[in-house]
C-alpha atoms as a PDB file:
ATOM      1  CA  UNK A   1      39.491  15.218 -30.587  1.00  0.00           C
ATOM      2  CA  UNK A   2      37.972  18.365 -31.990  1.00  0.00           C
ATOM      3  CA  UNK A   3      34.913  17.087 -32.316  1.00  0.00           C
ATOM      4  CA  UNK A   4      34.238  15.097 -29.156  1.00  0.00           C
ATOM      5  CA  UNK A   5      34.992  18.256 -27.547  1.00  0.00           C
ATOM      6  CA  UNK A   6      32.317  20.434 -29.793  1.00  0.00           C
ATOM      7  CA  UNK A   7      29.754  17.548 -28.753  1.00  0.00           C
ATOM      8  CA  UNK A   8      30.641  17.554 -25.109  1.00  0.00           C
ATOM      9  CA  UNK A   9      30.160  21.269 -24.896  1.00  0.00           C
ATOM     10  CA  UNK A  10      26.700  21.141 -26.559  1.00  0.00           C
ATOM     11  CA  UNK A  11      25.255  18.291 -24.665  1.00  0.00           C
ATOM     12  CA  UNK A  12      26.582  19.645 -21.113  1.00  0.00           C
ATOM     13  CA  UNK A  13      23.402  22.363 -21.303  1.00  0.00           C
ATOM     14  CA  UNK A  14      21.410  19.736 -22.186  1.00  0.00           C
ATOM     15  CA  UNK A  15      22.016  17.908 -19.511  1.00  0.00           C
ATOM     16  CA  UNK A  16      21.791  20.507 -16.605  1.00  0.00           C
ATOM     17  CA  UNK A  17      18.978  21.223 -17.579  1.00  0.00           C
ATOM     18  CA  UNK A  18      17.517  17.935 -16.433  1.00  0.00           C
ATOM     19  CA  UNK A  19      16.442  16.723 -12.958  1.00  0.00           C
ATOM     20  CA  UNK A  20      13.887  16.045 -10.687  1.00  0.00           C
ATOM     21  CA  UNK A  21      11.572  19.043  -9.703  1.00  0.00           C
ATOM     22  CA  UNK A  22       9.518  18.321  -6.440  1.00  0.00           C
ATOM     23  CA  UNK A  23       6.222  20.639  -5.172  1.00  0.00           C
ATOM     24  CA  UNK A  24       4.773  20.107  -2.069  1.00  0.00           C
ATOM     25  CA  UNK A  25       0.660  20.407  -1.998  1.00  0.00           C
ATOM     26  CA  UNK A  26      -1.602  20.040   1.414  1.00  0.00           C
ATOM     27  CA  UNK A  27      -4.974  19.031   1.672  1.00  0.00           C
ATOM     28  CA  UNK A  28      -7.457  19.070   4.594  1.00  0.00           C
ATOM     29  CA  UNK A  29     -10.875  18.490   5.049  1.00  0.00           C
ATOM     30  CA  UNK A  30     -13.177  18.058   8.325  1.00  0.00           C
ATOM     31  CA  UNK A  31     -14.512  14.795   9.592  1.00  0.00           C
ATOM     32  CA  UNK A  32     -17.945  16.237  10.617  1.00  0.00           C
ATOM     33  CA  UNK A  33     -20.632  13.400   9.194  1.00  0.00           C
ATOM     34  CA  UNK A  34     -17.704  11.268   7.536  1.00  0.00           C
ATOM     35  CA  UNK A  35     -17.319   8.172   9.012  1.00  0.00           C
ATOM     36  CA  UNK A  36     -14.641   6.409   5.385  1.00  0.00           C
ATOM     37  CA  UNK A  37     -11.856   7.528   3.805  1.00  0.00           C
ATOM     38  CA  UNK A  38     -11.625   6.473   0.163  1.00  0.00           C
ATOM     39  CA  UNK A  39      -7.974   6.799  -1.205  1.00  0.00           C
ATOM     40  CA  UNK A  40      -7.509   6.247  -5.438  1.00  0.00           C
ATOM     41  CA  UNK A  41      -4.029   6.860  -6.105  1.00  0.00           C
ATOM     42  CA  UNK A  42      -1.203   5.705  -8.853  1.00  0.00           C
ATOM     43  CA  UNK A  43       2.243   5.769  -8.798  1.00  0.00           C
ATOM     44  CA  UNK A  44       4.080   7.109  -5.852  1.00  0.00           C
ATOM     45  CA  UNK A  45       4.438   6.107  -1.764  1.00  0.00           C
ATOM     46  CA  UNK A  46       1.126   6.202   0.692  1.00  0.00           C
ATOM     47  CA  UNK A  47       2.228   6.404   4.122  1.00  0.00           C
ATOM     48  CA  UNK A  48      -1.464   6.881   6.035  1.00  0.00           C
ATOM     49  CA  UNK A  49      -1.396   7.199   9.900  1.00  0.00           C
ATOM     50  CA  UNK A  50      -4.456   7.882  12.542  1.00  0.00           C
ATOM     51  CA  UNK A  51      -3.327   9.744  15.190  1.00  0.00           C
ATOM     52  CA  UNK A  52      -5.224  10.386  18.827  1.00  0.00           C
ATOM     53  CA  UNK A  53      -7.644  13.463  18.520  1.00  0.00           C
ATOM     54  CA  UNK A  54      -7.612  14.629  15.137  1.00  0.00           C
ATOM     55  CA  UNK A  55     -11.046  16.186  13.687  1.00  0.00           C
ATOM     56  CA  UNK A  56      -9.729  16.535  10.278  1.00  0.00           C
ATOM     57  CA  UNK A  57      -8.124  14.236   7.498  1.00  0.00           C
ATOM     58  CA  UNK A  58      -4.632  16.154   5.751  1.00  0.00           C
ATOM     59  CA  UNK A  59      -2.707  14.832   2.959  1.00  0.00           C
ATOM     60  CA  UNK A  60       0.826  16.254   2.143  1.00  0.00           C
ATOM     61  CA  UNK A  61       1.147  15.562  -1.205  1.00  0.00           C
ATOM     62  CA  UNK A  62       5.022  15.327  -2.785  1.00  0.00           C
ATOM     63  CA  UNK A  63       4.850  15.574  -6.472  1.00  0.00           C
ATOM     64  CA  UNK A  64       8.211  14.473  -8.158  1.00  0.00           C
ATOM     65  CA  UNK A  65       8.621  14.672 -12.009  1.00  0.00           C
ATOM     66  CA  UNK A  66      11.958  13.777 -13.665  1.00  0.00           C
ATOM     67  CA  UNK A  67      12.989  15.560 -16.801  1.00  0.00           C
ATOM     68  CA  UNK A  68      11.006  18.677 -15.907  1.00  0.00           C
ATOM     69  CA  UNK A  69      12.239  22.320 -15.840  1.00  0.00           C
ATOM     70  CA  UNK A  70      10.981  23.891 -12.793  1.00  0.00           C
ATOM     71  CA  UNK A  71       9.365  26.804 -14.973  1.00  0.00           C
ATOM     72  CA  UNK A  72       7.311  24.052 -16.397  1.00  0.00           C
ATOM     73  CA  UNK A  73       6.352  22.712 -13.181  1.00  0.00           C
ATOM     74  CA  UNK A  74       2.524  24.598 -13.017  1.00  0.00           C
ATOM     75  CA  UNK A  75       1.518  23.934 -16.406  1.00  0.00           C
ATOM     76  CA  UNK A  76       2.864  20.478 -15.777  1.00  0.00           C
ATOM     77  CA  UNK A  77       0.288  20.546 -12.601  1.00  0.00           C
ATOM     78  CA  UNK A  78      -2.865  21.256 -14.139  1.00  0.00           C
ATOM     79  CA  UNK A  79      -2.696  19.817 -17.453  1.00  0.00           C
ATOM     80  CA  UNK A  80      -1.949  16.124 -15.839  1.00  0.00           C
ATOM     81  CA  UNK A  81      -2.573  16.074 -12.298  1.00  0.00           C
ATOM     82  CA  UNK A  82      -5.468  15.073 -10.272  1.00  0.00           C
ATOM     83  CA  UNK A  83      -4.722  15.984  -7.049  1.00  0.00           C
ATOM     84  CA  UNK A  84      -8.533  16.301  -4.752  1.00  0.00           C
ATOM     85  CA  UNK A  85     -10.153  15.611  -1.662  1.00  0.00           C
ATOM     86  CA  UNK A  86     -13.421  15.997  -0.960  1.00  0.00           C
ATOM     87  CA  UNK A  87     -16.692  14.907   0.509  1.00  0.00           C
ATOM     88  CA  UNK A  88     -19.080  12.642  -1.299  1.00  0.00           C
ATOM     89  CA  UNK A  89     -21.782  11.920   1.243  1.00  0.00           C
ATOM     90  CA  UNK A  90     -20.557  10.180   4.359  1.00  0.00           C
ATOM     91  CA  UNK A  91     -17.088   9.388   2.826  1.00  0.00           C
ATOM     92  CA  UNK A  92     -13.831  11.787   2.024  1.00  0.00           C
ATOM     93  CA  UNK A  93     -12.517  10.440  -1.271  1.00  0.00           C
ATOM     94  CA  UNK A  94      -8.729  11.418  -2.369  1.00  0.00           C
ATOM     95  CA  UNK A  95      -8.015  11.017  -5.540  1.00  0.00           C
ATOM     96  CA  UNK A  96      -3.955  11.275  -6.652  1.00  0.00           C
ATOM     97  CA  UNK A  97      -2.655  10.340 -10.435  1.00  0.00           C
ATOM     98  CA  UNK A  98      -0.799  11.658 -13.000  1.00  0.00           C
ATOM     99  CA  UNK A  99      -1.581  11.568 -16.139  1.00  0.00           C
ATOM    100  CA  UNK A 100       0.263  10.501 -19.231  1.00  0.00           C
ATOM    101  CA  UNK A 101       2.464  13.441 -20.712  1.00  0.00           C
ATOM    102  CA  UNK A 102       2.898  13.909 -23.662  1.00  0.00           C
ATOM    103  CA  UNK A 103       5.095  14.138 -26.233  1.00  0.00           C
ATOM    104  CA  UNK A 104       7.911  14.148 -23.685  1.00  0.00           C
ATOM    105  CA  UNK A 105       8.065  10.933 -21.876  1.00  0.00           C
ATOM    106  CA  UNK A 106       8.041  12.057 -17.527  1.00  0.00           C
ATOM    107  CA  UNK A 107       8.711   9.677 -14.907  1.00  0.00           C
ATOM    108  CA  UNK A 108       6.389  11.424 -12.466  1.00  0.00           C
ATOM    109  CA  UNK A 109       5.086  10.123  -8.816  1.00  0.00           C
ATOM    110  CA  UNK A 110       2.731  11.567  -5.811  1.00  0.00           C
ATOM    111  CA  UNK A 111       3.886  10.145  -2.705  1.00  0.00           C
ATOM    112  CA  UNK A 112       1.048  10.758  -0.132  1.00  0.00           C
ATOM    113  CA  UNK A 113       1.367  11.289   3.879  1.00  0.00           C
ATOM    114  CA  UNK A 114      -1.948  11.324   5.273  1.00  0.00           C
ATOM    115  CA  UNK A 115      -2.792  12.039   9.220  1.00  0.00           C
ATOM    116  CA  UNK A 116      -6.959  10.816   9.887  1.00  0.00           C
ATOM    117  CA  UNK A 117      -8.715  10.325  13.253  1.00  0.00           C
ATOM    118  CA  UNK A 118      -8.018   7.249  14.530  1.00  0.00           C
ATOM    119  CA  UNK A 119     -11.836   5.594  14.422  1.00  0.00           C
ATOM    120  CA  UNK A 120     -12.053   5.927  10.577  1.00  0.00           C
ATOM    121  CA  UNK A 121     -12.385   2.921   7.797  1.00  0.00           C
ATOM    122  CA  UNK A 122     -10.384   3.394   5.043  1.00  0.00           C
ATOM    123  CA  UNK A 123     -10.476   1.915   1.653  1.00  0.00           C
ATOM    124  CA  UNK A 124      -7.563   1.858  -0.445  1.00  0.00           C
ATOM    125  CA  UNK A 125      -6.932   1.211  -4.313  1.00  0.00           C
ATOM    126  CA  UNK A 126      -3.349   1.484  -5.253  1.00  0.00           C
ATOM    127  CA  UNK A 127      -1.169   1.549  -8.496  1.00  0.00           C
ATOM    128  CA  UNK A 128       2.226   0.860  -7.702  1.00  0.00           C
ATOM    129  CA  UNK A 129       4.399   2.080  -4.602  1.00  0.00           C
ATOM    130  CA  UNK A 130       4.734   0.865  -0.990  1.00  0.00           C
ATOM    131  CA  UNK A 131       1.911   1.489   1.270  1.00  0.00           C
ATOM    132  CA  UNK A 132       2.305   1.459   4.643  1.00  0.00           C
ATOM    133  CA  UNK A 133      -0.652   1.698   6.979  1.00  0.00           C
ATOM    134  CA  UNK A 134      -0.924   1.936  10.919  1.00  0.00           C
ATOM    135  CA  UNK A 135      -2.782   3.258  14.111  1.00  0.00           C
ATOM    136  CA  UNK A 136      -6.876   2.551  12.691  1.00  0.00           C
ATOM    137  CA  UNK A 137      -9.775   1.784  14.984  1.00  0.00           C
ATOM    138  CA  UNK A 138     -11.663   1.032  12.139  1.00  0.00           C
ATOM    139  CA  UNK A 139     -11.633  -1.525   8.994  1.00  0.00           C
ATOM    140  CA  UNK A 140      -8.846  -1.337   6.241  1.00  0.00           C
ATOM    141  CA  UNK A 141      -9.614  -2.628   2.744  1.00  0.00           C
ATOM    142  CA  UNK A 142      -6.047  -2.620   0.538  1.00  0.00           C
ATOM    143  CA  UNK A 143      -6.219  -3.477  -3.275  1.00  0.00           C
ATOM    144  CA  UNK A 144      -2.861  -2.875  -4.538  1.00  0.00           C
ATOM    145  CA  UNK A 145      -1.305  -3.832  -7.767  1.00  0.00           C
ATOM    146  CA  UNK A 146       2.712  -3.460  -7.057  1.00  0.00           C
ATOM    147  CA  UNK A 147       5.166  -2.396  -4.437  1.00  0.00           C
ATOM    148  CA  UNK A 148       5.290  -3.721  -0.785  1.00  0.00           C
ATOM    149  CA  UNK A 149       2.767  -3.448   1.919  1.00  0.00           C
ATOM    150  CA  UNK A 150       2.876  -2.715   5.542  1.00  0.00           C
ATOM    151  CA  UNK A 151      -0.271  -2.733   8.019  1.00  0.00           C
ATOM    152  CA  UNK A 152       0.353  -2.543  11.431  1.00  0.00           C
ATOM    153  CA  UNK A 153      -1.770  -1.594  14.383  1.00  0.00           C
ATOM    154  CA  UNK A 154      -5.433  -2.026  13.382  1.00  0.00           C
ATOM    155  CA  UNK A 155      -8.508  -2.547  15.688  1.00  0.00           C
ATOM    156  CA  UNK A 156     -10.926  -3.882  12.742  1.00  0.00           C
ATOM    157  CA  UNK A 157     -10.741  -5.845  10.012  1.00  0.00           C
ATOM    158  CA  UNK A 158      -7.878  -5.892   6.958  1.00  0.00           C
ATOM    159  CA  UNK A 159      -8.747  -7.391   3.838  1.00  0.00           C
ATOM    160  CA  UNK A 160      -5.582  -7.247   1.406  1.00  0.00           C
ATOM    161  CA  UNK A 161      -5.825  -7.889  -2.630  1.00  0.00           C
ATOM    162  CA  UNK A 162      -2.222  -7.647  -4.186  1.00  0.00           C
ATOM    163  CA  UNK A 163      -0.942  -8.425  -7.876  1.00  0.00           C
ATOM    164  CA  UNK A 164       2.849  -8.762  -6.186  1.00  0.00           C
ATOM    165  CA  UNK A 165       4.887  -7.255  -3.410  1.00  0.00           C
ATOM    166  CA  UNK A 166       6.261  -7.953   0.249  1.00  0.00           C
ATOM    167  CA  UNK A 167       3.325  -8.253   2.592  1.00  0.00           C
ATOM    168  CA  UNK A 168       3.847  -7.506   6.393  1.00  0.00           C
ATOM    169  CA  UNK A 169       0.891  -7.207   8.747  1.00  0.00           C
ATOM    170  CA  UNK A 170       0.928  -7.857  12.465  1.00  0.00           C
ATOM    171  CA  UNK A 171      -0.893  -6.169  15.525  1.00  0.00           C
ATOM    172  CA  UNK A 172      -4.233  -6.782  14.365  1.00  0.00           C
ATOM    173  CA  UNK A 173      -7.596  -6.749  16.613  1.00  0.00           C
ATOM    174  CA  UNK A 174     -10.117  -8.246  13.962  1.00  0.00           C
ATOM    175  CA  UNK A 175      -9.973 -10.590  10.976  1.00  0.00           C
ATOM    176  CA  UNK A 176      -7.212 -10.746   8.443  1.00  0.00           C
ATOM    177  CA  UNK A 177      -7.904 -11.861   4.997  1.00  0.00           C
ATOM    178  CA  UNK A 178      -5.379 -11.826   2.002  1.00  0.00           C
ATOM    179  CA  UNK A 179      -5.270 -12.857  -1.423  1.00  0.00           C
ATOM    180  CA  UNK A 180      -1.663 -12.308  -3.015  1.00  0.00           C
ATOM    181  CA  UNK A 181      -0.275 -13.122  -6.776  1.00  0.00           C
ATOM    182  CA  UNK A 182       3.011 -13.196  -5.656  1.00  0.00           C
ATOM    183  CA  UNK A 183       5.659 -11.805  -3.219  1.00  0.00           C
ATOM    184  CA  UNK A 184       6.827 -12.944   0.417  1.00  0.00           C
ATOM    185  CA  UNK A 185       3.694 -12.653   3.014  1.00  0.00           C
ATOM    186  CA  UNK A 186       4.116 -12.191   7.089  1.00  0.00           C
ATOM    187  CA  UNK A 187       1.779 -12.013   9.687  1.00  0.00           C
ATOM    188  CA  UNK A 188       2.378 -12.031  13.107  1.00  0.00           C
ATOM    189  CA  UNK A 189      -0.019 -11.463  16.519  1.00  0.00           C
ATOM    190  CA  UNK A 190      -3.712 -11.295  14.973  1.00  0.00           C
ATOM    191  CA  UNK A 191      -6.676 -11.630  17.125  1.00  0.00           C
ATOM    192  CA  UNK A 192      -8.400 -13.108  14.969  1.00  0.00           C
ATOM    193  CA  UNK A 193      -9.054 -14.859  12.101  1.00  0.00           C
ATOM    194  CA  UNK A 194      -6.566 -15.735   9.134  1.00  0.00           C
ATOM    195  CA  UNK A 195      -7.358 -16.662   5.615  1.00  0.00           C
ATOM    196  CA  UNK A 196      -4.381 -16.374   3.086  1.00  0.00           C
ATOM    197  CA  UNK A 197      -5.046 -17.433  -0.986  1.00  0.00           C
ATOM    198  CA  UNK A 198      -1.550 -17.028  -2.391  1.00  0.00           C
ATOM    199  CA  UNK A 199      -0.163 -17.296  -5.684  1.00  0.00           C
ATOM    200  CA  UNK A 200       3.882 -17.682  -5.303  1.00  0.00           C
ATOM    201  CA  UNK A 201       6.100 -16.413  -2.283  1.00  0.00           C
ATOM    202  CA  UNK A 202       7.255 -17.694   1.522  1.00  0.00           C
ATOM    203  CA  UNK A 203       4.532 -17.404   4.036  1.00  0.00           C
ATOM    204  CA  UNK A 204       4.884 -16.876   7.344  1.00  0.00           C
ATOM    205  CA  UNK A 205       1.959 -16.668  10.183  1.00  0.00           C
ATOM    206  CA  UNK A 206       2.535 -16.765  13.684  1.00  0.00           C
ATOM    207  CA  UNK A 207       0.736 -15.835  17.540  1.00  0.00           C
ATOM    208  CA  UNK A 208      -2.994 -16.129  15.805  1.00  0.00           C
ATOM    209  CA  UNK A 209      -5.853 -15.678  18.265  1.00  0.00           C
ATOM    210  CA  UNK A 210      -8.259 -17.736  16.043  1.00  0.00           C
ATOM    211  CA  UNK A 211      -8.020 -20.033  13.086  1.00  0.00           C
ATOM    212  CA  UNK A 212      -5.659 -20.362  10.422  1.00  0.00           C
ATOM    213  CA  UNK A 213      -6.945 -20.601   6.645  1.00  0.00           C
ATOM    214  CA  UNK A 214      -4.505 -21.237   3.795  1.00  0.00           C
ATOM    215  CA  UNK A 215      -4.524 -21.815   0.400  1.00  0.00           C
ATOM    216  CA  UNK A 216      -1.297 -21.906  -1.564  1.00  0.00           C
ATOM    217  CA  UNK A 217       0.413 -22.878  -5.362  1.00  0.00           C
ATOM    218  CA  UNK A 218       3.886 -22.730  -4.259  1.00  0.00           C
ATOM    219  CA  UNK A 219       6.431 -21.275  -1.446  1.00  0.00           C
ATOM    220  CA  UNK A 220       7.454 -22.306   2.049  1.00  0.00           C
ATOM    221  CA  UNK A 221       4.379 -22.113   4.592  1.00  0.00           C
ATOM    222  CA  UNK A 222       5.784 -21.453   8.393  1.00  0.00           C
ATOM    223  CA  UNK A 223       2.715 -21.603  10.796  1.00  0.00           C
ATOM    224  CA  UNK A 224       3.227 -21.218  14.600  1.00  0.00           C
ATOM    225  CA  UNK A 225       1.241 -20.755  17.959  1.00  0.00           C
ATOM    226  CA  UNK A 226      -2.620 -20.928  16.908  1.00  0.00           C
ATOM    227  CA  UNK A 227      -4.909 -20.706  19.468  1.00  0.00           C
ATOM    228  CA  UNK A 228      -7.433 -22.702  17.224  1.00  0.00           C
ATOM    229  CA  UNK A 229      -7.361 -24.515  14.163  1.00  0.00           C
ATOM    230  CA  UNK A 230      -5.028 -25.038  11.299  1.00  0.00           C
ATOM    231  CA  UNK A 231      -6.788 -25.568   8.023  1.00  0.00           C
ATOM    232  CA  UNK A 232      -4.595 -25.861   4.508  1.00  0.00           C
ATOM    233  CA  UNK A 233      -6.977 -25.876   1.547  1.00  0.00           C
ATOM    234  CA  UNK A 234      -4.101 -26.542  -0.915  1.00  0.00           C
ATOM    235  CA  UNK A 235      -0.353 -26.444   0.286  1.00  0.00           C
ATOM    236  CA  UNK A 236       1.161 -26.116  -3.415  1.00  0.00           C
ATOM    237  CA  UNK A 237       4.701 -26.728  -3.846  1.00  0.00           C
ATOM    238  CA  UNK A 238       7.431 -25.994  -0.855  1.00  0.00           C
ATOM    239  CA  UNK A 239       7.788 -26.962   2.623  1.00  0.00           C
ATOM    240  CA  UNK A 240       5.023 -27.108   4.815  1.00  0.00           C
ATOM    241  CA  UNK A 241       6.049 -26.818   9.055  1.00  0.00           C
ATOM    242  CA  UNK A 242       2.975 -26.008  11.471  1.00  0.00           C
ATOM    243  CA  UNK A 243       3.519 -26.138  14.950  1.00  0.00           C
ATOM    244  CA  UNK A 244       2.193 -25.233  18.690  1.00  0.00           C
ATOM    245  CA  UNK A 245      -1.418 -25.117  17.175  1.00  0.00           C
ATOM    246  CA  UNK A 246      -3.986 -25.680  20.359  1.00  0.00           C
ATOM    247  CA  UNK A 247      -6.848 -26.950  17.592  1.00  0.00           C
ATOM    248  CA  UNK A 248      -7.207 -29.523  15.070  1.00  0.00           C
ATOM    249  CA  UNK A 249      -4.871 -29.331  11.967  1.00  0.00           C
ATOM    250  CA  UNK A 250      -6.452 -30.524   8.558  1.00  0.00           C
ATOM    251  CA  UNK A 251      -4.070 -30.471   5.214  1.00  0.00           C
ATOM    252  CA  UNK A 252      -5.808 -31.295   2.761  1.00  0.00           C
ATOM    253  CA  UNK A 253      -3.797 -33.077  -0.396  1.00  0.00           C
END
């Protein structure tokens, strides 16, 4: 008994000592002669939203590392951080990762709230993390590796590249295009047209404006009200129910 008390006392300090220490960092930089916003970012959440108005692009970065002592934090910072956002011609690039630390293994993240004018195109290449984008008059590009992925609200085109991960994208003025490895897909009310090239995972597309493009190895396929036509390149393995399509349907086998 003597001893398990001895250890408990000496690993108690130990143990206080560790947490999570979050810093908050803001960014901003003017839209005059940008017309893109680049985002390169690891692990962490991206929540990016245009708003009404805005002449200027500003980030709120939350930086969360685990196992850190808050004295440690600044060192911490600029030893492993890149945290920037800048102009490169006519496109603001933000760049947010952390590096590796070592010799103390950190779970460390940047989640990322961004505000830009709403008539911007935006390009965005993801680690792992949800992303959830919404409010664009402009084009949205997603390449994502891992975490789930919400696009609402868009007057342009969306072109989505995912390794896995939920997908959910409705309210779209413009062509939707998505290739997934795996994870459940939705998309609901696009005017205009779909094209989906999906690995594993339920899909779901309904209340198109256009025509319907699918190509899939294996999950449930739900298609509903299509103004046009129905195509399905490859159907894979799961059930297959289209219905209320105004256009020709063609499954190919």
């Amino acid at each position: 008994m003597k001893y398990t008390a001895v250890l408990i006392f000496l690993l108690l300090p130990a143990l206080a000592l560790a947490g999570t220490v979050q810093e908050i960092k803001q960014l901003d930089l003017s839209i005059q002669g940008i017309d893109r916003l680049v985002v390169s970012c690891g692990a962490g959440l991206l929540d990016l939203n245009g708003v009404e108005g805005r002449d200027k692009i500003r980030v709120t970065a939350e930086i969360e590392v685990e196992g850190l002592q808050k004295e440690d934090f600044q060192k911490f910072f600029e030893k492993n951080v890149r945290l920037n956002l800048e102009k490169r011609n006519n496109k603001a690039l933000l760049i947010s990762e952390v590096q590796k630390y070592a010799p103390v293994e950190l779970e460390a993240r940047i989640n990322l709230m961004i505000e830009v004018p709403l008539e911007l195109d935006v390009n965005i290449a993801d680690g792992s993390g949800a992303i959830r984008v919404q409010n664009l008059v402009g084009n949205l590009k997603i390449d994502d590796d891992t975490g789930k992925i919400q696009v609402e609200n868009i007057f342009g085109k969306v072109i989505v590249n995912d390794a896995s991960g939920k997908i959910e994208i409705e309210d779209i003025r413009g062509s939707v295009m998505v290739r997934d490895g795996s994870g459940s897909i939705q998309i609901d009310h696009i005017n205009g047209d779909v094209y989906v090239t999906d690995g594993s995972g339920d899909m779901t597309i309904l209340h198109v404006d256009g025509n319907v493009t699918v190509s899939d190895d294996s999950g449930d396929i739900d298609i509903s009200d299509v103004s046009r036509t129905v195509f399905i390149s490859a159907a894979g393995s799961g059930e297959l129910n289209i219905e209320r399509v105004r256009g020709k349907i063609t499954t190919r086998e």
